[in-house]
Protein backbone atom coordinates (compact mmCIF):
# COMPACT_ATOMS: atom_id res chain seq x y z
CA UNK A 1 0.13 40.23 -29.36
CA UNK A 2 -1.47 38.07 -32.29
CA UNK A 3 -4.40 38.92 -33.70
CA UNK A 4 -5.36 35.66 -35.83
CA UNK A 5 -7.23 33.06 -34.44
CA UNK A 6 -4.84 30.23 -35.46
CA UNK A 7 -1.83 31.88 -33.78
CA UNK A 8 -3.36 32.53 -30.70
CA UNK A 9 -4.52 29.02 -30.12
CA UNK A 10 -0.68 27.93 -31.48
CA UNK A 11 0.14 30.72 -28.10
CA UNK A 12 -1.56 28.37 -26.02
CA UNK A 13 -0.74 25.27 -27.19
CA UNK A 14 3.38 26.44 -26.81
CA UNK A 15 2.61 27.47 -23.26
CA UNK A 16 1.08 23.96 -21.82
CA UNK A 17 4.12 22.13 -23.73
CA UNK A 18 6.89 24.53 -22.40
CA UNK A 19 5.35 24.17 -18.54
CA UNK A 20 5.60 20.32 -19.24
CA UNK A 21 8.79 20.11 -20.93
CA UNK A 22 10.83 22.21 -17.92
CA UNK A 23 9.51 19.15 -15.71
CA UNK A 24 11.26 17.00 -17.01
CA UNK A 25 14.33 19.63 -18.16
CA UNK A 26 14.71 20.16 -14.55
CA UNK A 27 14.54 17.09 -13.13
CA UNK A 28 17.44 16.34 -15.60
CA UNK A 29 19.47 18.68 -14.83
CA UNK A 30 19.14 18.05 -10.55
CA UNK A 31 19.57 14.75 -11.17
CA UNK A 32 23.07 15.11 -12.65
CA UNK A 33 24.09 18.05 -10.71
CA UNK A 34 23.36 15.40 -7.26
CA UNK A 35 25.50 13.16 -9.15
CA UNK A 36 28.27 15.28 -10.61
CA UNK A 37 28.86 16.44 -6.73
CA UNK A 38 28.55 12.53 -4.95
CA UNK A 39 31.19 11.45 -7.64
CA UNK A 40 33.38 14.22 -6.99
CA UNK A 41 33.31 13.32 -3.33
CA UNK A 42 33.69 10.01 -3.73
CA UNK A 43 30.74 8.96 -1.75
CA UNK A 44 29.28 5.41 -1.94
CA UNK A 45 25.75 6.86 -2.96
CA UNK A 46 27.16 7.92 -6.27
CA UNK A 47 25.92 4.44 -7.91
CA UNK A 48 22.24 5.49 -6.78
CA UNK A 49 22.71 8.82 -7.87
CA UNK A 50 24.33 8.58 -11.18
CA UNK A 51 21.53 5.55 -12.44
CA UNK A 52 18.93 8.40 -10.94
CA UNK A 53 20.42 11.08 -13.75
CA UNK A 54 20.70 8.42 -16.43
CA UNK A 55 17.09 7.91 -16.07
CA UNK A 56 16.05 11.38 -15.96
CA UNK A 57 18.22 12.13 -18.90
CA UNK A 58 15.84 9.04 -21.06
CA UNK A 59 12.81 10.54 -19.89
CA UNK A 60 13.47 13.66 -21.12
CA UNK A 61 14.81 12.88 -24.33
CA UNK A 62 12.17 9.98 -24.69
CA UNK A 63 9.60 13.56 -23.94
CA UNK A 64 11.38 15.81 -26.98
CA UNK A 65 12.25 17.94 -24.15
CA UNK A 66 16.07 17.43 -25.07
CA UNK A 67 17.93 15.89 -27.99
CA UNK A 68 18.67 12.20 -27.63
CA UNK A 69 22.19 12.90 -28.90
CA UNK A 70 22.44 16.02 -25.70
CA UNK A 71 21.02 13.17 -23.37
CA UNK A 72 23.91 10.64 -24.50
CA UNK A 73 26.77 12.93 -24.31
CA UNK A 74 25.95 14.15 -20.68
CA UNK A 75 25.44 10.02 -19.64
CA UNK A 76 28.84 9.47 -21.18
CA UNK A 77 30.42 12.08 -19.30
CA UNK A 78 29.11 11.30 -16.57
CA UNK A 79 29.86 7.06 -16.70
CA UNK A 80 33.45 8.30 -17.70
CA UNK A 81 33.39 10.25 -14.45
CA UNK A 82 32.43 7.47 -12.45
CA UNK A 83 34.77 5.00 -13.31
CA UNK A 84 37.60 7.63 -12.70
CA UNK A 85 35.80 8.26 -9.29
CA UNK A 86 37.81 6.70 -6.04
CA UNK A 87 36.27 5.96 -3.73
CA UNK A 88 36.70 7.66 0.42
CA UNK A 89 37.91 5.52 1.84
CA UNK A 90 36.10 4.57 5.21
CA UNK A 91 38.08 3.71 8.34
CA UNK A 92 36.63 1.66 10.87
CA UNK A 93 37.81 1.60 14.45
CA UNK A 94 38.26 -1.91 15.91
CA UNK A 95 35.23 -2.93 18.06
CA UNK A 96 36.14 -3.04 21.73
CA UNK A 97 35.57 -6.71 23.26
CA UNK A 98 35.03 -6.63 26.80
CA UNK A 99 36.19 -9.29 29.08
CA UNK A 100 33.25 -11.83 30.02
CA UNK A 101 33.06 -12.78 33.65
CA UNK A 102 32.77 -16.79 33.41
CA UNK A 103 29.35 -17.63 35.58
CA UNK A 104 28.45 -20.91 36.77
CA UNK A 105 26.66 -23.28 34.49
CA UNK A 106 22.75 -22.75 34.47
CA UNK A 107 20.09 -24.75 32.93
CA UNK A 108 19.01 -24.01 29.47
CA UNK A 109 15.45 -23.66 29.06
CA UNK A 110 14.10 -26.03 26.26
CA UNK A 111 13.52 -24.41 23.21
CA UNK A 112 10.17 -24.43 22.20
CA UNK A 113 10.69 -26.36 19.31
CA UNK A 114 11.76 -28.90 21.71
CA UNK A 115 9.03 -28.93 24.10
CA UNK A 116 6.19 -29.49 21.00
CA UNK A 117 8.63 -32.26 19.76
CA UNK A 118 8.27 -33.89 24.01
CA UNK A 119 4.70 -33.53 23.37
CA UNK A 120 4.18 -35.52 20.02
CA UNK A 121 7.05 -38.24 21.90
CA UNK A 122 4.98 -38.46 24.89
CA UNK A 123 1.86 -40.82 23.78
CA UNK A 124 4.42 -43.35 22.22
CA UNK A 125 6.27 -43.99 25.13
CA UNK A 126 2.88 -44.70 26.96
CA UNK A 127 1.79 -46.87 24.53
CA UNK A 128 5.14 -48.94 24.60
CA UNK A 129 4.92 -49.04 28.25
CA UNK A 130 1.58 -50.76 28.70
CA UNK A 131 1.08 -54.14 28.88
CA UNK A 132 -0.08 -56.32 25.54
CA UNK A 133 -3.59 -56.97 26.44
CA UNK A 134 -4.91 -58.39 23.16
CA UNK A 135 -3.02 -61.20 21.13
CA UNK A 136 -1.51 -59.95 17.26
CA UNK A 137 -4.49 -61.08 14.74
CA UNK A 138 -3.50 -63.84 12.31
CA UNK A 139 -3.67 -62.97 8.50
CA UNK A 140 -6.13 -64.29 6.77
CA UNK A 141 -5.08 -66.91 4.44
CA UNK A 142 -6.43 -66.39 1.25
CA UNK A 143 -6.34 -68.60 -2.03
CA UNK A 144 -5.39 -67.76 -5.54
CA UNK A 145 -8.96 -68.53 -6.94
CA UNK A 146 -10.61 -65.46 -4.31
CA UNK A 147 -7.74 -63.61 -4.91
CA UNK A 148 -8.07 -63.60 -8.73
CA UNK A 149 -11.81 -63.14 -8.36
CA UNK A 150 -11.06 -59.91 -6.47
CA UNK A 151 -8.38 -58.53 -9.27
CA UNK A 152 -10.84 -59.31 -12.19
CA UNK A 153 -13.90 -57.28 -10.36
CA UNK A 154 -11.22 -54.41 -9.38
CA UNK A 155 -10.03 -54.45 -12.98
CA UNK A 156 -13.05 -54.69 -15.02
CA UNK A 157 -16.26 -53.31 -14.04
CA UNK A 158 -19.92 -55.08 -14.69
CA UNK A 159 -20.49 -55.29 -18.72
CA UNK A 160 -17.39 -53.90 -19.80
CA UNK A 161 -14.82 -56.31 -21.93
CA UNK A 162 -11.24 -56.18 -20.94
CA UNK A 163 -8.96 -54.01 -23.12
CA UNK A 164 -7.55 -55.68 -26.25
CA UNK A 165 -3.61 -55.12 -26.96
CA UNK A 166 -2.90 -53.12 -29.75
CA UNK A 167 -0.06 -54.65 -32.10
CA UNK A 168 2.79 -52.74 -33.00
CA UNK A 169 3.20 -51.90 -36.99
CA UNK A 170 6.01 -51.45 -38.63
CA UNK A 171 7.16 -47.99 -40.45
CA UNK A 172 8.73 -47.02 -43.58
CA UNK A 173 12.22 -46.27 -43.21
CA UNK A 174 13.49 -43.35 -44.62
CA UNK A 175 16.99 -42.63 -46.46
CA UNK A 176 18.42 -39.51 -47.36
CA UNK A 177 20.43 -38.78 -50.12
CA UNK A 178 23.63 -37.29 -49.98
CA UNK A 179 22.72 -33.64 -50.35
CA UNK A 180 19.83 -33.69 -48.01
CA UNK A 181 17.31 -32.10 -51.02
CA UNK A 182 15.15 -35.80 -51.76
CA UNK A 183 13.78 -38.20 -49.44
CA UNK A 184 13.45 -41.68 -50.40
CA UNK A 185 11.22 -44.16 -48.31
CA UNK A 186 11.48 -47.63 -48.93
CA UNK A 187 8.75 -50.79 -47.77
CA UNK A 188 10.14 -54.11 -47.41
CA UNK A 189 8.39 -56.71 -49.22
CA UNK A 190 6.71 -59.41 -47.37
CA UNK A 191 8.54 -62.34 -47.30
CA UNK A 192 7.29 -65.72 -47.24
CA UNK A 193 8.23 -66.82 -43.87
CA UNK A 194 6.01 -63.49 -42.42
């Protein structure tokens, strides 16, 4: 038993980690023992099982628990078994049909969809079955002058000015030279048509 302070805390501290670490160490090593058997059978589980140990084996190396080289050998060996792994092979016994008495022909019963679509139908046949009782409105005839008045109140409110155009300028082109490195822009002079 140690009797300096420093090595007795050290005691503890070794304890805690070594509880933790076998977690993780033995969730490992489960992990690939379920999968090391399911592979060996052949089952169709074994995909579940052998992504189950691959992860176990990251935690624990991720956690020190195990070296990171231990945890990639053992997921090697145990991808390499899985691809070498056949699969059982199933068999399935044909279903056995049996022979349907013909009955007479019976009335469906609407679907329900149906009977809300009957409802929505229902009011326009009414309508298209009673008589016209008033006479179609005329259109209103309507001149260009009111109908220009209308646009130009729609279009621009009380006080404001209508928008002015903006005129397109014209830019500098741009040339490069045959290496790419210098750009050159050029203005053309005013002419004295323009």
């Amino acid at each position: 038993m140690a009797n300096i302070k420093s090595q007795i805390k050290r005691n503890r501290q070794n304890d805690k980690k070594r509880l933790r670490n076998r977690v993780y160490r033995g969730e490992a090593r489960i992990s690939v023992k379920n999968a090391r058997t399911t592979i060996e059978e052949g089952a169709p589980e074994s995909k579940a099982a052998l992504l189950q140990a691959i992860s176990a084996l990251d935690k624990a190396a991720e956690q020190g628990v195990i070296h990171r080289n231990n945890a990639a050998r053992r997921k090697s060996r145990l991808v390499k078994a899985f691809a070498k792994m056949v699969p059982v092979q199933v068999v399935v016994e044909p279903a056995v049909v049996e022979p349907v008495l013909e009955a007479e022909p019976t009335k469906k019963k609407a679907a329900p969809r149906r009977a809300f679509a009957r409802k929505v139908a229902e009011p326009k046949t009414e309508a298209a079955v009673e008589p016209k009782a008033e006479p179609k409105a005329k259109p209103k005839k309507t001149t260009k002058t009111s109908s220009l008045k209308k646009t130009a109140a729609k279009s621009s409110p009380k006080g404001k000015k209508p928008a002015v155009k903006k005129t397109k300028t014209k830019k500098p082109e741009t040339t490069s030279s045959p290496k790419g490195k210098k750009t050159i822009t050029t203005r053309k002079k005013p002419t004295a048509k323009e």
